[in-house]
N, C-alpha and C. Protein backbone atom coordinates (compact mmCIF):
# COMPACT_ATOMS: atom_id res chain seq x y z
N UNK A 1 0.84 -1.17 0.00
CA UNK A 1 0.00 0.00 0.00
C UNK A 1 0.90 1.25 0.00
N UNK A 2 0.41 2.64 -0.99
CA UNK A 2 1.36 2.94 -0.87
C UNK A 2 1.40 4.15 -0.10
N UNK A 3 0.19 4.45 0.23
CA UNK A 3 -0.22 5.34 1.41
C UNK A 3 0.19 5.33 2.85
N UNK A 4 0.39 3.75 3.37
CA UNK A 4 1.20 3.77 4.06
C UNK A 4 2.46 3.43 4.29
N UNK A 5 2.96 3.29 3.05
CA UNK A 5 4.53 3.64 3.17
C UNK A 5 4.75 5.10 3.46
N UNK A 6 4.01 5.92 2.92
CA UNK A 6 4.68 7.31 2.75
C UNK A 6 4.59 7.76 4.31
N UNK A 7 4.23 7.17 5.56
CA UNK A 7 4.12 7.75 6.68
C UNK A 7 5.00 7.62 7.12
N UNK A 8 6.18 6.18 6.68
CA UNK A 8 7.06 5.66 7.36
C UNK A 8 8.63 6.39 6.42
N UNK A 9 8.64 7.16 5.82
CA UNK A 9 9.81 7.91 4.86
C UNK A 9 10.31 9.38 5.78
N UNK A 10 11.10 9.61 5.42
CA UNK A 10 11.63 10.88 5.88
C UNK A 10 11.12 12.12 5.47
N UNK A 11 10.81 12.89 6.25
CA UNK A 11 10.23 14.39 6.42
C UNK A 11 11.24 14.57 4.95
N UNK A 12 12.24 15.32 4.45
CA UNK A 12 13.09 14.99 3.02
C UNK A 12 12.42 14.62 2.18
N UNK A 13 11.83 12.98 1.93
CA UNK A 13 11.65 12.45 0.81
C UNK A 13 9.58 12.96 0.65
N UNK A 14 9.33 13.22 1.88
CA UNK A 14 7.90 13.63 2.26
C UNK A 14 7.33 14.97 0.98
N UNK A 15 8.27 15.56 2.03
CA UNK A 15 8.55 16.75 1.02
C UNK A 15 8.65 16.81 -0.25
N UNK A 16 9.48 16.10 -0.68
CA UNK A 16 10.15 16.31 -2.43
C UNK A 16 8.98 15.24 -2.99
N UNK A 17 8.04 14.78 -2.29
CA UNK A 17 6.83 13.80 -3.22
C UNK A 17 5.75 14.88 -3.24
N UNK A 18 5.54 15.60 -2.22
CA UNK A 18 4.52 16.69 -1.85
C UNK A 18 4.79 17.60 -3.01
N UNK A 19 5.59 18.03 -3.39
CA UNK A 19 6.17 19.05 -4.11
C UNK A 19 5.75 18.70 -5.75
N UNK A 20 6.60 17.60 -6.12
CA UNK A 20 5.97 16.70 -7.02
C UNK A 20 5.03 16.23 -7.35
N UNK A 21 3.78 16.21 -6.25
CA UNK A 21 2.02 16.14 -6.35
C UNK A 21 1.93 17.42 -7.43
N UNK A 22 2.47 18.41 -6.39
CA UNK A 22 1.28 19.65 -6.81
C UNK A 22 2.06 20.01 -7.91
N UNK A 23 3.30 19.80 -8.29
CA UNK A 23 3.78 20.06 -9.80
C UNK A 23 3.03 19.62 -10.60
N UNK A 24 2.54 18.38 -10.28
CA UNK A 24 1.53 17.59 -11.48
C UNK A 24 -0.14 17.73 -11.70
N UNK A 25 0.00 18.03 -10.26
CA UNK A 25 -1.10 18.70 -10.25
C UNK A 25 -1.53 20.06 -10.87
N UNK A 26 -0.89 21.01 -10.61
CA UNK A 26 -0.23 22.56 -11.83
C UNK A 26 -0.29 21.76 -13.60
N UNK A 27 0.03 20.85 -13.70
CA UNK A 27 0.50 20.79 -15.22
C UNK A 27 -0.73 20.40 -15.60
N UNK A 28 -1.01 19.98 -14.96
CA UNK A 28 -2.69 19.05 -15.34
C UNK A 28 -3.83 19.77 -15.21
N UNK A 29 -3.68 21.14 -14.52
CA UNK A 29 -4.88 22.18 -14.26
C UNK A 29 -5.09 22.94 -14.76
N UNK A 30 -4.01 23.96 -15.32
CA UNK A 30 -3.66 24.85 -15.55
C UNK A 30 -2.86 25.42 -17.04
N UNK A 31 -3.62 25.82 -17.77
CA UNK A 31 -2.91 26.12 -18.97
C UNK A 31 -1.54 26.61 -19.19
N UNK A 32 -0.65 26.50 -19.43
CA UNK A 32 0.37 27.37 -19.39
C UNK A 32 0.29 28.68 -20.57
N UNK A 33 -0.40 28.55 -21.56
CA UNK A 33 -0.55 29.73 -22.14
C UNK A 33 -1.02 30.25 -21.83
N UNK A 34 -1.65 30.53 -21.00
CA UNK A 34 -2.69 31.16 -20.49
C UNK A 34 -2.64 31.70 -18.94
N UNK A 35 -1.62 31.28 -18.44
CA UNK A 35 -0.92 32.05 -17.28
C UNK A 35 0.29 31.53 -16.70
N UNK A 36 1.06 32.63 -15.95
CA UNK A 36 2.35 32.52 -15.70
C UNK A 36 2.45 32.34 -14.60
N UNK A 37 3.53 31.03 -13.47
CA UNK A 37 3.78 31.37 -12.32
C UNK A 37 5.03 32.35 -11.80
N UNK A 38 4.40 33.08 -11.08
CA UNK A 38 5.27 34.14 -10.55
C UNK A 38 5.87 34.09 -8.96
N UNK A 39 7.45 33.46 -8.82
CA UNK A 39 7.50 33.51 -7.55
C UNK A 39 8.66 34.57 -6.75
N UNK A 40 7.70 35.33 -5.61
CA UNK A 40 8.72 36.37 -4.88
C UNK A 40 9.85 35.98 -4.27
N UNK A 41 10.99 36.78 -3.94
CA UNK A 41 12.11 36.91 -3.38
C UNK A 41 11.92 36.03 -2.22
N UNK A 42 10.86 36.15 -1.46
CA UNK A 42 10.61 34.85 -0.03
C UNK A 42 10.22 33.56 -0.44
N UNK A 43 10.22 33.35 -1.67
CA UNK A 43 9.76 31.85 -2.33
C UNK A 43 8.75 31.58 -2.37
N UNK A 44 7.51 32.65 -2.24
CA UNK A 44 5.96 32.06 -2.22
C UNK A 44 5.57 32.11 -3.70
N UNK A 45 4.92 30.95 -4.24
CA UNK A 45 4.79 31.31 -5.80
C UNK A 45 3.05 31.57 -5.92
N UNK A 46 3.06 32.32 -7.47
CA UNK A 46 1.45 32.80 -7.58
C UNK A 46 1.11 32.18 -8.89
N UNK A 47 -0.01 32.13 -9.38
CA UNK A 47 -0.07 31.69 -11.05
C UNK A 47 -1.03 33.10 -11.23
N UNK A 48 -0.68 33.73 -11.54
CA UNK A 48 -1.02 35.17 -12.77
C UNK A 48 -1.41 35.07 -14.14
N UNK A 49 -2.69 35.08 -14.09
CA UNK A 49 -3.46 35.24 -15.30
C UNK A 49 -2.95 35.90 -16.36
N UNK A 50 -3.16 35.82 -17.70
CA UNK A 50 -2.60 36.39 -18.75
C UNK A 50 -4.23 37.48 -19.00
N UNK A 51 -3.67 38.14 -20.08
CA UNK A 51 -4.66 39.45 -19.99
C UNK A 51 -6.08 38.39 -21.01
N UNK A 52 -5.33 37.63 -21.82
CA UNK A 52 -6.40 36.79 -22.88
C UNK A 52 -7.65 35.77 -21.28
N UNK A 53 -6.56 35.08 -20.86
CA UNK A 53 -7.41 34.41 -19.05
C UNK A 53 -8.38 35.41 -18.52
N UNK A 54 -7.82 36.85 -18.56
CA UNK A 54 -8.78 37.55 -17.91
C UNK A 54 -10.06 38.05 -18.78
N UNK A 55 -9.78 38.50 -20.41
CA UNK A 55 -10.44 38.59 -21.09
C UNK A 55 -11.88 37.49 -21.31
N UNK A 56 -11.34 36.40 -21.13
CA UNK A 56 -11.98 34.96 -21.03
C UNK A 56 -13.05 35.12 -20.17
N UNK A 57 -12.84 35.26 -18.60
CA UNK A 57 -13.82 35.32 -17.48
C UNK A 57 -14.70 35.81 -18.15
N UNK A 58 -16.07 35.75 -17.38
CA UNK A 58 -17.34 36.17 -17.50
C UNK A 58 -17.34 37.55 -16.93
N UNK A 59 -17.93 38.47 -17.59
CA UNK A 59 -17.96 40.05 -17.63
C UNK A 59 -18.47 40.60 -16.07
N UNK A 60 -18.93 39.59 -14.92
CA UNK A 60 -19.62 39.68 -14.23
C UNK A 60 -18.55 39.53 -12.89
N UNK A 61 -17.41 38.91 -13.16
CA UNK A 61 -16.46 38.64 -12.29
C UNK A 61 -16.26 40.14 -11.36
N UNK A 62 -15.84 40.07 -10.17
CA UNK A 62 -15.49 41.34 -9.45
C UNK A 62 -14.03 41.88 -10.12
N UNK A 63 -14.25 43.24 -10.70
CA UNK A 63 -12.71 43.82 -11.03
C UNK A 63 -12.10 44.03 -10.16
N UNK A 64 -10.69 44.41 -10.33
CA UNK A 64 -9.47 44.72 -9.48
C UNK A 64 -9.61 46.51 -9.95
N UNK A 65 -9.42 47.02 -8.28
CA UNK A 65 -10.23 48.72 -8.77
C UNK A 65 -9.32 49.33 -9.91
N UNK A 66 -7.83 49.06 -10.01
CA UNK A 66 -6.97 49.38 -10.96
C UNK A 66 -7.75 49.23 -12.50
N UNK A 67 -8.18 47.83 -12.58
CA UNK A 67 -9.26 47.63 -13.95
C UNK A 67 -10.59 49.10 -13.88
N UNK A 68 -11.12 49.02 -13.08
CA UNK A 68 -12.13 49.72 -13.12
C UNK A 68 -11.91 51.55 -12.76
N UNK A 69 -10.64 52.01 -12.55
CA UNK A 69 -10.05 53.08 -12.41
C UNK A 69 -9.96 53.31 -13.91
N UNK A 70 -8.93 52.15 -14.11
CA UNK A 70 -8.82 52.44 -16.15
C UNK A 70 -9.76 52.66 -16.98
N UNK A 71 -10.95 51.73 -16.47
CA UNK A 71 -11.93 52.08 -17.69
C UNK A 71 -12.62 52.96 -17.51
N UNK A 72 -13.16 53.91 -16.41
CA UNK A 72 -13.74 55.43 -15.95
C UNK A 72 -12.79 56.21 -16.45
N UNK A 73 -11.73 56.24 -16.35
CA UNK A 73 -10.47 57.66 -17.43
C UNK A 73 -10.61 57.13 -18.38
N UNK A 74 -11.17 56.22 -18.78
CA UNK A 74 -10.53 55.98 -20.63
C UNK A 74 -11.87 55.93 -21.45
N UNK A 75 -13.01 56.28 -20.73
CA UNK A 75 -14.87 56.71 -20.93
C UNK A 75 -15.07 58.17 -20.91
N UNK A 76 -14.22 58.27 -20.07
CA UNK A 76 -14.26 60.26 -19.62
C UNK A 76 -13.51 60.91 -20.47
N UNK A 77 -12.37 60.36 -21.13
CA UNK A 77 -11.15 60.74 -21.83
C UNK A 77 -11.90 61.11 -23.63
N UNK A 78 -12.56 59.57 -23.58
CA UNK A 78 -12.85 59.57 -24.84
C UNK A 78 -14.29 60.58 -25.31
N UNK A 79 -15.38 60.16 -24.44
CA UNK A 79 -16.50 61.19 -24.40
C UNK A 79 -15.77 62.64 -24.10
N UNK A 80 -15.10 63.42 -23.39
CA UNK A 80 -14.72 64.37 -23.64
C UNK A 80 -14.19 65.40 -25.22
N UNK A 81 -12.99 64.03 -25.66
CA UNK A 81 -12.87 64.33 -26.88
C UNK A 81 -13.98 64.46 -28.31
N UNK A 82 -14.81 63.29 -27.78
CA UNK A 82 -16.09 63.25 -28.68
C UNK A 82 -16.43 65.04 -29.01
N UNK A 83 -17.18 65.56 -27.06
CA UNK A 83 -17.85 66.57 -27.22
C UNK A 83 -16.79 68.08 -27.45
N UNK A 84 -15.52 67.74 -27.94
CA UNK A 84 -14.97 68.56 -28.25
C UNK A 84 -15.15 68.81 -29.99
N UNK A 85 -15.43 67.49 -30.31
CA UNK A 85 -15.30 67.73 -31.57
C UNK A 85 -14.20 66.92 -33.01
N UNK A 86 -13.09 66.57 -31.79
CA UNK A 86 -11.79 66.26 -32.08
C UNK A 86 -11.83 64.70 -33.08
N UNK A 87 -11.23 64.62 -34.05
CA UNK A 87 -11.30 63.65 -34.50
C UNK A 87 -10.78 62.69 -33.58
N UNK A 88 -11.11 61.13 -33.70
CA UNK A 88 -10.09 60.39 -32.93
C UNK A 88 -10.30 59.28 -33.23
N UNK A 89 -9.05 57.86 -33.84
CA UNK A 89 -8.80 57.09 -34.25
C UNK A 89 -8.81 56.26 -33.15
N UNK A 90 -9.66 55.18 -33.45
CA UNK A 90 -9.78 53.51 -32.32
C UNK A 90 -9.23 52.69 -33.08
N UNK A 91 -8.53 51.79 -32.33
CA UNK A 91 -8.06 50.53 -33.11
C UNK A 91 -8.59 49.63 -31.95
N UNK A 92 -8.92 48.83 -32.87
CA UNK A 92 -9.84 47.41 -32.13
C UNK A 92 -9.01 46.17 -31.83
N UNK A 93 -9.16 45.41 -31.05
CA UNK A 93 -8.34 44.24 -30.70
C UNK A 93 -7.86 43.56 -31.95
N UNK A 94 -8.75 43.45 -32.77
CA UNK A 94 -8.25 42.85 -34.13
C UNK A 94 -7.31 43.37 -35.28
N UNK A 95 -7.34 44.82 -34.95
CA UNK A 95 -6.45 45.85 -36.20
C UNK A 95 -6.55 46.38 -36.57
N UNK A 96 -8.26 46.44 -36.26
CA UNK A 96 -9.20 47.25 -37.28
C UNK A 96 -9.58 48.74 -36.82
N UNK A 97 -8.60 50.09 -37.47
CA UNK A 97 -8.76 51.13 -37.29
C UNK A 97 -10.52 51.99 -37.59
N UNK A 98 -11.21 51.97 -36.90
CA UNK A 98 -12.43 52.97 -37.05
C UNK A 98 -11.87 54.99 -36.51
N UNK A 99 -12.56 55.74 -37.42
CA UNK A 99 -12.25 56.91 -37.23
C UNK A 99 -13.84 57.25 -36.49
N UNK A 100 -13.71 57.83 -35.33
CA UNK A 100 -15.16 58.55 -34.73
C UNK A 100 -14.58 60.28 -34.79
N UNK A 101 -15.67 60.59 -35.50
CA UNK A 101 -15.83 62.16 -35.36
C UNK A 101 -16.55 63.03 -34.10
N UNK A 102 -16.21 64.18 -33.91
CA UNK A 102 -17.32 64.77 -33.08
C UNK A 102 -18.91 64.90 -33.21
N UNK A 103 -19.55 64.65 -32.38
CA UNK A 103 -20.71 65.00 -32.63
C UNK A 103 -21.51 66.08 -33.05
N UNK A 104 -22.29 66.18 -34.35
CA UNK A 104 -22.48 67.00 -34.81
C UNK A 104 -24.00 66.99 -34.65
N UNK A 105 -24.49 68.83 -34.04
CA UNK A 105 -25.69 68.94 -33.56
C UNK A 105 -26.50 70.03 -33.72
N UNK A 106 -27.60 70.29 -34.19
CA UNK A 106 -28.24 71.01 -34.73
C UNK A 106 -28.23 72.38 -33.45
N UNK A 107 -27.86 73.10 -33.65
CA UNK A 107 -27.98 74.90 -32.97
C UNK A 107 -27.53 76.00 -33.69
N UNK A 108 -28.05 76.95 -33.24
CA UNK A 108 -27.49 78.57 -33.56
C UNK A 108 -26.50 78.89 -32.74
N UNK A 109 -25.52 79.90 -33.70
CA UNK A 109 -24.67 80.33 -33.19
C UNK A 109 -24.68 81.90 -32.63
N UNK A 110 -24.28 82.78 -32.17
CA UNK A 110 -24.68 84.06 -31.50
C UNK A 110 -24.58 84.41 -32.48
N UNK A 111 -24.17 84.39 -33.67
CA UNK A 111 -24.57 85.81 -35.12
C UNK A 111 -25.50 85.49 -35.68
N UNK A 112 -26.24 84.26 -35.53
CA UNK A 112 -27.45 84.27 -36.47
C UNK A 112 -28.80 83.62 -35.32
N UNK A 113 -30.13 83.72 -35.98
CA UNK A 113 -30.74 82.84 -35.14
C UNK A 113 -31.29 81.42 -36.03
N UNK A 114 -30.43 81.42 -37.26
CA UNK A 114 -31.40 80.00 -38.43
C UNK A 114 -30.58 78.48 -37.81
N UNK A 115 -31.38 77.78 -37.96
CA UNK A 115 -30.66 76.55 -37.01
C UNK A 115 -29.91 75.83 -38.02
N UNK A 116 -28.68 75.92 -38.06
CA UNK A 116 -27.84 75.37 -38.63
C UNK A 116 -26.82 74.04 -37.86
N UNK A 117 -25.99 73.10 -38.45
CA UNK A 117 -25.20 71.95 -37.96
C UNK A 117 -23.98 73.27 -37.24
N UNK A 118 -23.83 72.94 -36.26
CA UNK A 118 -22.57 72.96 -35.46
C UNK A 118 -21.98 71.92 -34.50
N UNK A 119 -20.99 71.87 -34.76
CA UNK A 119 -19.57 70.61 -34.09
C UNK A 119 -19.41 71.54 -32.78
N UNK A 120 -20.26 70.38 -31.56
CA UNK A 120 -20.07 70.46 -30.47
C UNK A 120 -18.80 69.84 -29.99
């Protein structure tokens, strides 16, 4: 049996089988393309998602506030520019450059009162 051999082995060989579980256990769970283990200066190791792993999750997952900091400046950034007017070039995950213009909206300007297009 080999369960109870392993009680009767040295704390050493205990170890280096323990170690060897969860290595195999890691290889067998865990994609490696799809995330990296990262271990600190005190030897504790982490497995760190790749941005595609995180992309993956379901949209519903709790963000990390850093995620959700980024995407409030980069909503505010862009709607700003919109209502300036400013042209501004998106490129999409795939390559694909779209050009968005400012929004253009029907008012008068102080020299006239006929309702003409002006770039808000």
């Amino acid at each position: 049996n080999v369960s109870g051999a392993y009680s009767h082995l040295s704390e050493d060989v205990q170890f280096e089988i323990s170690a060897l579980a969860m290595k195999l256990q890691g290889l067998m769970t865990i994609d490696p393309k799809k995330s990296t283990t990262v271990t600190s200066v005190g030897g504790y190791s982490v497995t760190k998602p790749s941005t595609s792993l995180i992309a993956s999750q379901s949209k519903k997952r709790l963000a990390p506030k850093h995620e959700l900091q980024r995407k409030a400046t980069s909503k505010k950034l862009n709607q700003s520019i919109q209502r300036m007017g400013i042209k501004q070039v998106v490129e999409t995950a795939s390559g694909v450059e779209i050009e968005a213009n400012g929004k253009n909206k029907a008012g008068s300007c102080s020299m006239c009162k006929g309702p003409h297009k002006v770039t808000a």
